[in-house]
Protein backbone atom coordinates (compact mmCIF):
# COMPACT_ATOMS: atom_id res chain seq x y z
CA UNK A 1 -9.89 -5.23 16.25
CA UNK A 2 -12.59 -2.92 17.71
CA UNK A 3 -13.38 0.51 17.48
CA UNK A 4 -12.69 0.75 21.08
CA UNK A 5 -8.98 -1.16 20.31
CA UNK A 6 -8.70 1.56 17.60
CA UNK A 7 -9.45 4.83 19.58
CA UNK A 8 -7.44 3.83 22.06
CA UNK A 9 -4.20 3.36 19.95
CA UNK A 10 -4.95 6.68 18.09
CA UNK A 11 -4.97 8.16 21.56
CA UNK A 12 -1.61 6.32 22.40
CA UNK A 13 -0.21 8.12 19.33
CA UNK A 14 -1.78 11.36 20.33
CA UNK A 15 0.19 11.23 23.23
CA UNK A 16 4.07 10.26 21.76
CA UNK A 17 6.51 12.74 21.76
CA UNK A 18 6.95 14.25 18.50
CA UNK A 19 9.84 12.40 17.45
CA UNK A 20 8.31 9.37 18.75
CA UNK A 21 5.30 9.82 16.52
CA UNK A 22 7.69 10.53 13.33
CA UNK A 23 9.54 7.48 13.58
CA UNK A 24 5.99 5.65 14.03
CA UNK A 25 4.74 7.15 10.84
CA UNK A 26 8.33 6.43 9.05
CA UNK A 27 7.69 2.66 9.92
CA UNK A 28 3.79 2.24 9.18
CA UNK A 29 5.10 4.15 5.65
CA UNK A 30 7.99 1.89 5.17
CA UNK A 31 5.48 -1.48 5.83
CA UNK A 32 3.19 -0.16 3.39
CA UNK A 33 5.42 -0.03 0.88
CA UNK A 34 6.64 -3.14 1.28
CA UNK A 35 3.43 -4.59 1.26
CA UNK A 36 2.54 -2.90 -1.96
CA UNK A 37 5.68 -3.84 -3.37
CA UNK A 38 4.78 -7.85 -2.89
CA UNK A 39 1.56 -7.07 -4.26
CA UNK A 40 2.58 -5.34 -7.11
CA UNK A 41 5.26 -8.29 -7.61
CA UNK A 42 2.60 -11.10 -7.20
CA UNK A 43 0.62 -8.80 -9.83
CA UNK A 44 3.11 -9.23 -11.99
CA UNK A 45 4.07 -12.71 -11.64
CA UNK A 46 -0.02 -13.45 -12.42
CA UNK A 47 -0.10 -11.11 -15.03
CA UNK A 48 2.70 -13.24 -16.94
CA UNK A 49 1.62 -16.34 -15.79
CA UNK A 50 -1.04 -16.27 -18.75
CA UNK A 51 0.76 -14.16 -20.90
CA UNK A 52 0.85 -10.69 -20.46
CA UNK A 53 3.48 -8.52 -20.71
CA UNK A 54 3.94 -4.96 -18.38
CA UNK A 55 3.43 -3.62 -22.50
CA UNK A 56 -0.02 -4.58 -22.18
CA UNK A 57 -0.96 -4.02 -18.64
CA UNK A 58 0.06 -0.35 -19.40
CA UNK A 59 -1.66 -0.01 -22.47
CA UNK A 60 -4.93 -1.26 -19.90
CA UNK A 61 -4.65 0.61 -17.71
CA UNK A 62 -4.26 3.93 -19.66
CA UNK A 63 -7.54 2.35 -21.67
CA UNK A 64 -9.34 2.38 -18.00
CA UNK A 65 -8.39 5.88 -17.33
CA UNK A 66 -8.98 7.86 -20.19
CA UNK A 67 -11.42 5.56 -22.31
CA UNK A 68 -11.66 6.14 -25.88
């Protein structure tokens, strides 16, 4: 999509009436969680694939954010 595709849906938005533009944002919020969810699920489904358990994701992922 180009920038010119882009600006011009922005300006779309700009333009919906307030309620409109809420439900918009409800349904770009509700697709993003969805697609996170399947992410997070195929994650998962990886992750155990060779072994690991959500125990030992966690315990990685606290390790990445406050190292030791």
């Amino acid at each position: 999509m180009s920038t010119t595709a882009v600006q011009d849906i922005l300006e779309r938005i700009q333009q919906l009436p307030t309620e409109d533009r809420l439900l918009l944002e409800r349904r770009l919020a509700e697709m993003a969680e969805a697609e996170w969810r399947r992410e997070a699920n195929e994650a998962r489904q990886r992750a155990s694939s060779i072994g690991l358990d959500q125990a030992q994701i966690d315990r990685a992922i606290e390790g990445l954010r406050h190292p030791t």
